[in-house]
Protein backbone atom coordinates (compact mmCIF):
# COMPACT_ATOMS: atom_id res chain seq x y z
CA UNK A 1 24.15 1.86 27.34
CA UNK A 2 21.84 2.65 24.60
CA UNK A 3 22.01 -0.48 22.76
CA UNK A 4 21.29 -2.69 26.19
CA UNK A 5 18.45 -0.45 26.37
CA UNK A 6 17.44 -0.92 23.11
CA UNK A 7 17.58 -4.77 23.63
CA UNK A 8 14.86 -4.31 26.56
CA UNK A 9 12.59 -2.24 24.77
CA UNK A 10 12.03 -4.46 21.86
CA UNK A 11 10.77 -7.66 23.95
CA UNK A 12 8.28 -4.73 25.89
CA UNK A 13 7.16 -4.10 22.38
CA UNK A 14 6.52 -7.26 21.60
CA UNK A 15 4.47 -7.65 24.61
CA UNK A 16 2.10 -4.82 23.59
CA UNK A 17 1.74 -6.48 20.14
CA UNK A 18 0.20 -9.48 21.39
CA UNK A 19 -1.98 -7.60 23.60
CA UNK A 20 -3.15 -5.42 20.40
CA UNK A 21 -3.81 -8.34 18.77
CA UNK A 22 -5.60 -9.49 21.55
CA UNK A 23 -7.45 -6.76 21.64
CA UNK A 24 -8.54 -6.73 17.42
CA UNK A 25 -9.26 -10.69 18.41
CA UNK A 26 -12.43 -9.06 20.45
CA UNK A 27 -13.83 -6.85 18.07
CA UNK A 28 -14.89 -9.95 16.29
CA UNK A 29 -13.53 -8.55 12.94
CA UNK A 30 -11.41 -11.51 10.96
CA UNK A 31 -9.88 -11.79 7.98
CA UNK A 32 -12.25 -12.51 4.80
CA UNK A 33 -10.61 -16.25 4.78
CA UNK A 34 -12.06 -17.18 7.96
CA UNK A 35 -15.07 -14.84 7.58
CA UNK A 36 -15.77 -16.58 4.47
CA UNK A 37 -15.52 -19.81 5.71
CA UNK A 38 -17.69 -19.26 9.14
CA UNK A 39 -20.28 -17.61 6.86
CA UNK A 40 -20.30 -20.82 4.19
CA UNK A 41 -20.69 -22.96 7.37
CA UNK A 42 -24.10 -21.13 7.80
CA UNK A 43 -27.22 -22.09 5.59
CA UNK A 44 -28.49 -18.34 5.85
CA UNK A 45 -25.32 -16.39 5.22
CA UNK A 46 -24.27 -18.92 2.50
CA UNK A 47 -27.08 -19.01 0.79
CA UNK A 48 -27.11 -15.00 0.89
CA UNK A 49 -23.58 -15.22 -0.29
CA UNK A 50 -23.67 -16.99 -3.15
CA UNK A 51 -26.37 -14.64 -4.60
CA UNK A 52 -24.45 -11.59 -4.13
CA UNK A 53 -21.46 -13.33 -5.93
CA UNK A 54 -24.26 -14.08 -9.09
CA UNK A 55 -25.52 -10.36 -8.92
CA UNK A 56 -22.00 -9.36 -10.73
CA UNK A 57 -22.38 -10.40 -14.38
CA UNK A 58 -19.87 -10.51 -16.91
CA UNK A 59 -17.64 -7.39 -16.38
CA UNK A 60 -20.87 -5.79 -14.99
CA UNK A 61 -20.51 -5.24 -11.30
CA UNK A 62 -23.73 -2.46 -10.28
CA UNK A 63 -26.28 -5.11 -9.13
CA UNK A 64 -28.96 -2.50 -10.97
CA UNK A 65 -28.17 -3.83 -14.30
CA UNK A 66 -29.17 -7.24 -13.15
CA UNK A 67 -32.54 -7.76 -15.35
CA UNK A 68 -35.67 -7.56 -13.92
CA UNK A 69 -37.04 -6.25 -10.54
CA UNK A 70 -37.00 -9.17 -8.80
CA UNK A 71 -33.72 -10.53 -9.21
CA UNK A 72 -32.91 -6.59 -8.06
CA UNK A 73 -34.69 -7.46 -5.24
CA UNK A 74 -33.09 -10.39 -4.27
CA UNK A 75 -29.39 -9.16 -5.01
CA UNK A 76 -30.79 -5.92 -2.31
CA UNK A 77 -31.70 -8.76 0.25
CA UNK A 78 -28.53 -10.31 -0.10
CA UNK A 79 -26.31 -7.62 -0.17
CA UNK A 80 -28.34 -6.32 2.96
CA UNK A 81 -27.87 -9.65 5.07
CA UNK A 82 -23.89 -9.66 4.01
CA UNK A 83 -23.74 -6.38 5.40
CA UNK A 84 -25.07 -8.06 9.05
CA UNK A 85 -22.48 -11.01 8.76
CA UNK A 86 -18.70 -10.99 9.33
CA UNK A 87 -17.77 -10.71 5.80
CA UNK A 88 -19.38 -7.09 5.66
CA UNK A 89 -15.90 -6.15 8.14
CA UNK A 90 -13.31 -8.19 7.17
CA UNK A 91 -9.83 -7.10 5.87
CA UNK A 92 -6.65 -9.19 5.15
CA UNK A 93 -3.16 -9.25 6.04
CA UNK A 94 0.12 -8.30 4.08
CA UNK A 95 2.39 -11.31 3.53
CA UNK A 96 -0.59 -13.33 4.85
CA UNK A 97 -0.85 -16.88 4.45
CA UNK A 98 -3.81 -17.25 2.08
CA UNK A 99 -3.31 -13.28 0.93
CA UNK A 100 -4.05 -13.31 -2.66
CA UNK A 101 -7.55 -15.51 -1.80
CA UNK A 102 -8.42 -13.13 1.25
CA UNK A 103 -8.10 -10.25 -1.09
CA UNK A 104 -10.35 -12.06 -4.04
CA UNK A 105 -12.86 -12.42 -0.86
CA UNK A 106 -12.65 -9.09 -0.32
CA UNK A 107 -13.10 -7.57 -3.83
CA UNK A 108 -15.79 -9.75 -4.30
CA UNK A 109 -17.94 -8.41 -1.90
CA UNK A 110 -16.79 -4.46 -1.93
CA UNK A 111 -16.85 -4.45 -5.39
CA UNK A 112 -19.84 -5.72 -5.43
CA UNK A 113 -21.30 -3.39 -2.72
CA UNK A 114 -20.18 -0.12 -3.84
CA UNK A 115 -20.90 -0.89 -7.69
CA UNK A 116 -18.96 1.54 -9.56
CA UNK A 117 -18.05 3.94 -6.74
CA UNK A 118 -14.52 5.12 -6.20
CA UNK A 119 -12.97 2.90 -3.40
CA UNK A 120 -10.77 4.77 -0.82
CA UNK A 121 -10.31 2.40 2.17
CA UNK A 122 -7.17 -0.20 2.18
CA UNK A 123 -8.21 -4.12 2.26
CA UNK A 124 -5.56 -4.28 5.25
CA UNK A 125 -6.27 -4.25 8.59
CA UNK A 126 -4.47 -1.32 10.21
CA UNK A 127 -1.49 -2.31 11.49
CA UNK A 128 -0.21 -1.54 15.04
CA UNK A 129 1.68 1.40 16.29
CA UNK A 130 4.79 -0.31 16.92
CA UNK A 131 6.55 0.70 13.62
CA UNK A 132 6.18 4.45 15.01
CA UNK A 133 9.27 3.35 17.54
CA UNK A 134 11.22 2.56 14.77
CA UNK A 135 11.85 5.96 13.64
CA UNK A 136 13.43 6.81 16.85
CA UNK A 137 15.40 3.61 17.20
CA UNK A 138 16.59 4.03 13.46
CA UNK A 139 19.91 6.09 14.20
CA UNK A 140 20.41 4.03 17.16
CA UNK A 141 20.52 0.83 15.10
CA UNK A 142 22.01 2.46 12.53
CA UNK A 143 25.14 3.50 15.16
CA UNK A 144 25.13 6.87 13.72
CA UNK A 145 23.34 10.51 14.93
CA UNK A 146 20.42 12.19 13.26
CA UNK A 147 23.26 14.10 11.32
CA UNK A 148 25.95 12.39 10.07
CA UNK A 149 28.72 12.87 7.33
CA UNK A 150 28.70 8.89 6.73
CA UNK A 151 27.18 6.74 3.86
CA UNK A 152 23.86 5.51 6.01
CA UNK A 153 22.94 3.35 2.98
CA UNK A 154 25.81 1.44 2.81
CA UNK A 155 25.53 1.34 6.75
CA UNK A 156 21.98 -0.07 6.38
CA UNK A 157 23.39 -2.63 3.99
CA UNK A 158 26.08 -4.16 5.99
CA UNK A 159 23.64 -3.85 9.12
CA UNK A 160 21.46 -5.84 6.58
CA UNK A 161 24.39 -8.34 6.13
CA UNK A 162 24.87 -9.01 10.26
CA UNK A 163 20.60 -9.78 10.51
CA UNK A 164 20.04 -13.50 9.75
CA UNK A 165 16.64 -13.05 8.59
CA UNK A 166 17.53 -9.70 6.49
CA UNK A 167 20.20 -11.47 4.64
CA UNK A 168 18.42 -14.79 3.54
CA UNK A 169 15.48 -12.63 2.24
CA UNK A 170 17.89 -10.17 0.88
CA UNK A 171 20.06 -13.12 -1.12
CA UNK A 172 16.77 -14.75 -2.05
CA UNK A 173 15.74 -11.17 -4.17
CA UNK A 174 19.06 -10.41 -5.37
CA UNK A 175 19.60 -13.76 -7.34
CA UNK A 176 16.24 -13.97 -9.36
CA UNK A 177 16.66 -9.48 -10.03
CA UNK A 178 20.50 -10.36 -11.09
CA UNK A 179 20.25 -13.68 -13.30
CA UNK A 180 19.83 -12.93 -17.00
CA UNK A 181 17.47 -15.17 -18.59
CA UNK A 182 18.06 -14.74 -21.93
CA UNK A 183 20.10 -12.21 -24.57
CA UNK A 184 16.52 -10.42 -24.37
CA UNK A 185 15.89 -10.77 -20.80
CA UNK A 186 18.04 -9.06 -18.14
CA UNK A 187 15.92 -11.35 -15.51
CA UNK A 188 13.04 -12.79 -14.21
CA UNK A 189 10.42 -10.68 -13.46
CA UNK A 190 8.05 -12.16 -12.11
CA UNK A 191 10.21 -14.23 -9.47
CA UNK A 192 12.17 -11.11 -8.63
CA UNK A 193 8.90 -9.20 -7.86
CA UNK A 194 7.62 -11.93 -5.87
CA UNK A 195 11.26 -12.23 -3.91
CA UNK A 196 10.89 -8.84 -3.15
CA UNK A 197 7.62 -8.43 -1.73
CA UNK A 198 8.70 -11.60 0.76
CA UNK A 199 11.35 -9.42 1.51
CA UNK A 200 9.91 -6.10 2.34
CA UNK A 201 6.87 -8.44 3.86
CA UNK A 202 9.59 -10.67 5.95
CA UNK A 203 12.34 -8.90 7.21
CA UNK A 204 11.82 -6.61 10.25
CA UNK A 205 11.13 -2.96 9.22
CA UNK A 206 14.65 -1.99 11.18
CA UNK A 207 16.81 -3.41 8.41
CA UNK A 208 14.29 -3.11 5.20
CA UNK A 209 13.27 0.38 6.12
CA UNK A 210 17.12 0.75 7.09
CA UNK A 211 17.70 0.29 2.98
CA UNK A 212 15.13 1.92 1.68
CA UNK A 213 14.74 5.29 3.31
CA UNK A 214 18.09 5.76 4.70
CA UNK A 215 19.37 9.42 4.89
CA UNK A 216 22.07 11.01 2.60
CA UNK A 217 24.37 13.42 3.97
CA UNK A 218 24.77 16.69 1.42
CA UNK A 219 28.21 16.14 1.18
CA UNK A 220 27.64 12.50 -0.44
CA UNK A 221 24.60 12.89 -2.09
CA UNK A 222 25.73 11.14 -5.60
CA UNK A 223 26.75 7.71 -4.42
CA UNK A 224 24.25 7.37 -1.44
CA UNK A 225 21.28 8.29 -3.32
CA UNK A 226 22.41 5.74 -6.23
CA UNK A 227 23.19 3.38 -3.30
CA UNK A 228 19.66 3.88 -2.35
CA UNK A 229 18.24 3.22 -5.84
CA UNK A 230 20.25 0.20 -6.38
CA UNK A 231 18.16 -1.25 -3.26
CA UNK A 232 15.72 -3.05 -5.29
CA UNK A 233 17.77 -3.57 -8.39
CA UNK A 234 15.83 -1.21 -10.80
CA UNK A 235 17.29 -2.93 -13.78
CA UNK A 236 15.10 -5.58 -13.05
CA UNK A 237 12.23 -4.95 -10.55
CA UNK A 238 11.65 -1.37 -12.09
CA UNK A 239 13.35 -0.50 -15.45
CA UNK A 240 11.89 -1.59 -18.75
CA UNK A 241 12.53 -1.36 -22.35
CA UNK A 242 9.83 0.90 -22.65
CA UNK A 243 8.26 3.38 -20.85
CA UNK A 244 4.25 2.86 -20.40
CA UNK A 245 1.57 5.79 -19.90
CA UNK A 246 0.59 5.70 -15.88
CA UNK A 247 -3.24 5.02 -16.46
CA UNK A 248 -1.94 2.35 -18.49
CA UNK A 249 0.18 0.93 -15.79
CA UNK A 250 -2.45 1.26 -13.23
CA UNK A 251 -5.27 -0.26 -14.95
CA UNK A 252 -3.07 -3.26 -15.48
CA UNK A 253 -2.56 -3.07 -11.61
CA UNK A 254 -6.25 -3.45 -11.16
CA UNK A 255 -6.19 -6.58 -12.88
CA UNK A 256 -4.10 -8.49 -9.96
CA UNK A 257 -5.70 -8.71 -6.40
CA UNK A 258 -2.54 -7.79 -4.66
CA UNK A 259 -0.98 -4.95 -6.61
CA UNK A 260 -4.63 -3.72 -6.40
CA UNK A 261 -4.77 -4.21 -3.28
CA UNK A 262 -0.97 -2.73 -2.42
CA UNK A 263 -2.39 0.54 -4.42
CA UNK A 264 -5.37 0.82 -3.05
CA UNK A 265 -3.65 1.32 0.55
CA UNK A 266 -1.08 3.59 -0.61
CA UNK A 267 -3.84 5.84 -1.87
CA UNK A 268 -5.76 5.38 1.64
CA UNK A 269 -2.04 5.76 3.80
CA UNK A 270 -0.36 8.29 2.00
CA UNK A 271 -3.21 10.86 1.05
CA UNK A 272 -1.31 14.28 1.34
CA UNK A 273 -3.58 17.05 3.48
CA UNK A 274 -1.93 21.06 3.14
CA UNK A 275 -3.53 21.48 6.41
CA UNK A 276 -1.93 18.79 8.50
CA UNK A 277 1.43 19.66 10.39
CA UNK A 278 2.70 16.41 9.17
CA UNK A 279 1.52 16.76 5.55
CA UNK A 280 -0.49 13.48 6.32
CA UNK A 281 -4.38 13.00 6.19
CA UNK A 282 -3.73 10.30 8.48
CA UNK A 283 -0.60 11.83 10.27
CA UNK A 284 0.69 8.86 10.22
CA UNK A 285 4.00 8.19 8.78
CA UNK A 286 4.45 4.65 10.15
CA UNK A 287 1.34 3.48 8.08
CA UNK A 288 2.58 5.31 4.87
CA UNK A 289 5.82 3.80 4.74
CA UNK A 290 4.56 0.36 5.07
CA UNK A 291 1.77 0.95 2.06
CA UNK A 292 4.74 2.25 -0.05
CA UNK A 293 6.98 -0.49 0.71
CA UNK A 294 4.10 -2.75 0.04
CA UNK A 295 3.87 -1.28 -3.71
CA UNK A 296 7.46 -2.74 -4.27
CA UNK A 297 7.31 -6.44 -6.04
CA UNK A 298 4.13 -5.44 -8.58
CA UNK A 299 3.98 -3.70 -11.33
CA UNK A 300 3.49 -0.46 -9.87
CA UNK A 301 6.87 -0.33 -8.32
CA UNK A 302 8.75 2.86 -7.53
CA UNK A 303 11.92 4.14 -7.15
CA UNK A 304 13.86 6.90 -6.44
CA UNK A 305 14.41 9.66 -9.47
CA UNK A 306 17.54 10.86 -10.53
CA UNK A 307 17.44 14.18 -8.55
CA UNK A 308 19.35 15.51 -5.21
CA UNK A 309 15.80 15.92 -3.15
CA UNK A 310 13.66 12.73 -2.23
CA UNK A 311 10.76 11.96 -5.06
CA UNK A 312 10.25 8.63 -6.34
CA UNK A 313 7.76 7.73 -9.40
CA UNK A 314 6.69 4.16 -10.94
CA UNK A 315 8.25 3.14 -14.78
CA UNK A 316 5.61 5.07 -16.35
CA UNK A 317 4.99 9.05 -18.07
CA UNK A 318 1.89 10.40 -19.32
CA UNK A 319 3.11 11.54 -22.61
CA UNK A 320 0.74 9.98 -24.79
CA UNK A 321 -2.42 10.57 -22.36
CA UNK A 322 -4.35 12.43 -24.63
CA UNK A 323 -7.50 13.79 -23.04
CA UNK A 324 -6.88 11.86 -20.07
CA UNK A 325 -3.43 14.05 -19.85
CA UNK A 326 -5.05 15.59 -16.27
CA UNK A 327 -5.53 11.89 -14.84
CA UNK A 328 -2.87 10.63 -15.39
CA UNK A 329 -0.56 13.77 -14.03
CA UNK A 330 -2.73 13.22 -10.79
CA UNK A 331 -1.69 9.67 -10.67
CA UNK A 332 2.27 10.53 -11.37
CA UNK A 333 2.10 13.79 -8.73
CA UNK A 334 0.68 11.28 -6.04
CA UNK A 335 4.27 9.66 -6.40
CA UNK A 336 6.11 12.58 -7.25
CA UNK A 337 4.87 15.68 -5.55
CA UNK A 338 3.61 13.78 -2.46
CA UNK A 339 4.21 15.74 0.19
CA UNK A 340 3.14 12.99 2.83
CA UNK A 341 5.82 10.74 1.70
CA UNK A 342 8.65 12.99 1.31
CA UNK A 343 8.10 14.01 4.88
CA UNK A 344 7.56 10.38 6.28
CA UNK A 345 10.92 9.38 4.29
CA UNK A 346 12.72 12.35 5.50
CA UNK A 347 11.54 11.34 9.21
CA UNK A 348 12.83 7.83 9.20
CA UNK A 349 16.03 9.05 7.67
CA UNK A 350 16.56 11.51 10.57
CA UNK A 351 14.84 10.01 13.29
CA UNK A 352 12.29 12.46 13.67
CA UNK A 353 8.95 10.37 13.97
CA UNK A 354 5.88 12.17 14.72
CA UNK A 355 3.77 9.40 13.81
CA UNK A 356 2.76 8.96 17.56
CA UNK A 357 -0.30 11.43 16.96
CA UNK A 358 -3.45 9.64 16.60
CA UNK A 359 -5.79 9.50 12.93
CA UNK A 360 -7.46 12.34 12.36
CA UNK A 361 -10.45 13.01 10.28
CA UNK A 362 -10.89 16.11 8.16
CA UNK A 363 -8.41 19.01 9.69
CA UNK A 364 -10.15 22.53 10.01
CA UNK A 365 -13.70 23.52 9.00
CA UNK A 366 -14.89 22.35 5.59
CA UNK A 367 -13.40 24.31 2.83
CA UNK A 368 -15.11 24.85 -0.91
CA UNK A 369 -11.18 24.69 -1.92
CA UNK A 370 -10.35 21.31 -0.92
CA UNK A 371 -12.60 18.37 -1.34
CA UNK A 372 -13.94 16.67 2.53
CA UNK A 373 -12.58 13.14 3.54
CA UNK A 374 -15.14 10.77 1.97
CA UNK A 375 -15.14 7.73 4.14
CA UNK A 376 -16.81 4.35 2.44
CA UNK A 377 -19.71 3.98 5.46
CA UNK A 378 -20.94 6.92 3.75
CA UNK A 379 -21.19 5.63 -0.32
CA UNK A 380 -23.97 3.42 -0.96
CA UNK A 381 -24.09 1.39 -4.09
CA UNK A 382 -24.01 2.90 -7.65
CA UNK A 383 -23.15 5.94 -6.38
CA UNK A 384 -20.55 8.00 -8.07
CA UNK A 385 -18.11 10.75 -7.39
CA UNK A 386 -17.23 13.75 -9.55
CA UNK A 387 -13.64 13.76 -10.21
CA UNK A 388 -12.81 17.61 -10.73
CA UNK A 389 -9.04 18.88 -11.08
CA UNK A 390 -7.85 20.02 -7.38
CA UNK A 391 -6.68 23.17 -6.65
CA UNK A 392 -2.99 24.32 -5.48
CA UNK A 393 -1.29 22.54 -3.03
CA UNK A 394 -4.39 19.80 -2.75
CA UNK A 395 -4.99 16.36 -3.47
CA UNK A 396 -7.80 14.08 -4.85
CA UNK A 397 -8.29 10.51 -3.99
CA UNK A 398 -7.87 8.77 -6.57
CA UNK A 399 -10.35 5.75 -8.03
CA UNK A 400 -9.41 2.32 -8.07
CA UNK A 401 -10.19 1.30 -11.45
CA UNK A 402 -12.85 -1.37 -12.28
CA UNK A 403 -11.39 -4.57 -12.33
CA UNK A 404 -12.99 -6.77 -15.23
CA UNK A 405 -14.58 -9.93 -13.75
CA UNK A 406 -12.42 -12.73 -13.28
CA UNK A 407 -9.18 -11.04 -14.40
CA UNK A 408 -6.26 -11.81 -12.82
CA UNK A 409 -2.92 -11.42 -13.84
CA UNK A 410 0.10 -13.11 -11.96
CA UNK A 411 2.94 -10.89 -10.92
C-alpha cells in the first residue's frame, strides 16, 4: 500500500517541478551562459561588458587600482550598467551543460564587483523543495522503519544495484577510483573525481543520498559506518600520501571554477546558527545535503572520520598553520563540528525532515555575541570584512579566497 502510494506521489512531484521551473522562467533570471550571450548580442551591454572584464588586471581584481581617474570612471560606468542587465542576476546549474563556463561567467563579474570582499552567496540557483520529500520517503524506499537493527548501507547499495540509472553511474565511478595506474598510483584521480561528481550530479537523490547518509544502527556501528566510508572509495577520491594543511587545500580549491564554486555553496547552505531549532541558518536540510554532496569529486572532498558519531572532514590538518593556526581550525570545524550537517545527515538517516520550514534571515534580535547575516546586496565594492575569532557555539562565514586571474586548475 505504501509503495503504490509512493509510485503516485513521485509523478505529482514531478508536476510541481515543472511548474517551479515555470515559475523561475518568469522572474527573467537565467543562467550566466545565456545571460552572457543575450547581453553580447547587445551593442550597449557588450560594450559595457567587455570593459568590466579589462578593469581586472593581472591578479588585481579591485577596479580602484586601475590607474588613473578616468579609466576609474569608466570601469564605475560599466560595472553600474552590468548591474541593470541580466548578467548582474544570473546563477548556474550543478551538473549543467556548459557548468564550468557559466561559473567562469559568473566569477568574472562577482569577482569583479565585490573586489576583495568576502563572498557568501552560492553561484547556484536555489534548487526546489522537492528533495525535502525525500527524507520522508527515505525509509520507505529503503523498506525498513526509522529504527532498524539492519545494515541500511548495504540496503542502500543493493537498492543502488536494482536502479538502472544508479548503477551505470555507480559502475562508471567505481572503475576509474579502483584501477591502479601505476606501482605509484593507486588510480586516476582526476577521472575518478570527475565520475563521481556525474554521479552524485546524475543519479536521483533517493539512491545517492540512500549511500551516503544512510543510518547505522548502534548495534552495527563498525561495519556500517566503514560501509558508509567505502561509498566513494577514499583510497582514491579522498586518501593521499600526504596529508596537506586546510588553507592549503582550499586555496588550491579557489583555483578551479567548480570546486570553488561547490565550496562556496556549502559555506552559503550549511552555515550552522545556535539559535535555529534545526541548527541551520537556512533551516534547510534539503539544500545542505545537496552542497555537501556537491563537494564530493574536487579536491575538497570529505568523508566520514573514524569515530562512532557522524563528523566528516576533507584530507587535510592544520598542523603546520603557523599564525594562521585560528583559520585554518575554522575551516576544519566547519566540516567537523558542524552542527547543521550532523543534524541534516542524522534526518535523512531517520526520516525526520524538517526541511519543509521556509529560509529564514537572522533568528532573534541582533546579538554583540554572534556576528548578523551579511547578505551580498549589502557589500559594495572594495569593501572588506573583519574576520575576528567567534565565540562558543558560533560560526563565521568564511571567505572565498582570491582566485589569481586566469588560474584554473582541472580536477
Amino acid at each position: 500500500m505504501i509503495i503504490t502510494a509512493l509510485y503516485v506521489m513521485l509523478p505529482v512531484l514531478d508536476v510541481l517541478l515543472s511548474a517551479e521551473e515555470s515559475v523561475l522562467a518568469r522572474t527573467g533570471r537565467l543562467d550566466c551562459v545565456k545571460a552572457s550571450e543575450q547581453c553580447l548580442k547587445e551593442t550597449g551591454c557588450s560594450t559595457k561588458y567587455r570593459t568590466m572584464r579589462q578593469c581586472v588586471v593581472g591578479k588585481e581584481s579591485n577596479f580602484t587600482m586601475v590607474a588613473g581617474p578616468e579609466a576609474q570612471d569608466e570601469c564605475r560606468s560599466a560595472m553600474e550598467a552590468i548591474k541593470q542587465s541580466p548578467l548582474y542576476n544570473c546563477r548556474c546549474r550543478r551538473g549543467m551543460k556548459k557548468e564550468k563556463n557559466c561559473l567562469r561567467i559568473y566569477w568574472s563579474i562577482y569577482q569583479t564587483l565585490l573586489g576583495n570582499s568576502v563572498l557568501e552567496d552560492s553561484p547556484y540557483e536555489r534548487m526546489n523543495s522537492r528533495l525535502s520529500d525525500i527524507f520522508r520517503l527515505a525509509p520507505i524506499i529503503s523498506g525498513e522503519p526509522a529504527v532498524t537493527k539492519e545494515n541500511n548501507c548495504l540496503n542502500a547499495a543493493k537498492a543502488c544495484n536494482l536502479n538502472d540509472t544508479c548503477k551505470k553511474y555507480r559502475s562508471a565511478y567505481i572503475s576509474p577510483c579502483t584501477s591502479r595506474v601505476s606501482t605509484a598510483e593507486v588510480c586516476n584521480k582526476r577521472k575518478c573525481h570527475k565520475a563521481l561528481r556525474q554521479f552524485f550530479d546524475k543519479v536521483p537523490p533517493k539512491h545517492s543520498y540512500g549511500m551516503l547518509f544512510c543510518s547505522c544502527p548502534p548495534s552495527d556501528q563498525s561495519a556500517c559506518t566503514e560501509r558508509r566510508r567505502q561509498t566513494i572509495v577514499p583510497v582514491c577520491s579522498y586518501e593521499d600520501k600526504e596529508t596537506p594543511n586546510c588553507l592549503s587545500l582550499q586555496a588550491s580549491c579557489k583555483t578551479n571554477y567548480i570546486c570553488r564554486s561547490r565550496l562556496a555553496d556549502f559555506f552559503a547552505n550549511c552555515q550552522p546558527e545556535p539559535r535555529s531549532l534545526s541548527g541551520c541558518l537556512k533551516e534547510n536540510y534539503a539544500d545542505c545535503l545537496l552542497s555537501y554532496s556537491g563537494l564530493i569529486g574536487t579536491v575538497m572532498t570529505s568523508n566520514y572520520l573514524r569515530f562512532p558519531w557522524i563528523s566528516v572532514s576533507p584530507w587535510c590538518d592544520c598542523s603546520s598553520s603557523g599564525n594562521s593556526k585560528e583559520e585554518c581550525d575554522k575551516i576544519s570545524r566547519f566540516f567537523t563540528e558542524n552542527r547543521c550537517l550532523r543534524n541534516a545527515i542524522q534526518a535523512f538517516g531517520n526520516g525526520t525532515d524538517v526541511g519543509v520550514w521556509q529560509p529564514v534571515p537572522p533568528i532573534l534580535a541582533p546579538s554583540t555575541n554572534s556576528p548578523p547575516y551579511r547578505d551580498r546586496s549589502s557589500q559594495r565594492p572594495g569593501r572588506l570584512h573583519s574576520h575576528q575569532p567567534p565565540p562558543p557555539g558560533c560560526w563565521l562565514r568564511l571567505p572565498l579566497l582570491q582566485q589569481p586571474a586566469g588560474s584554473e586548475v582541472e580536477v
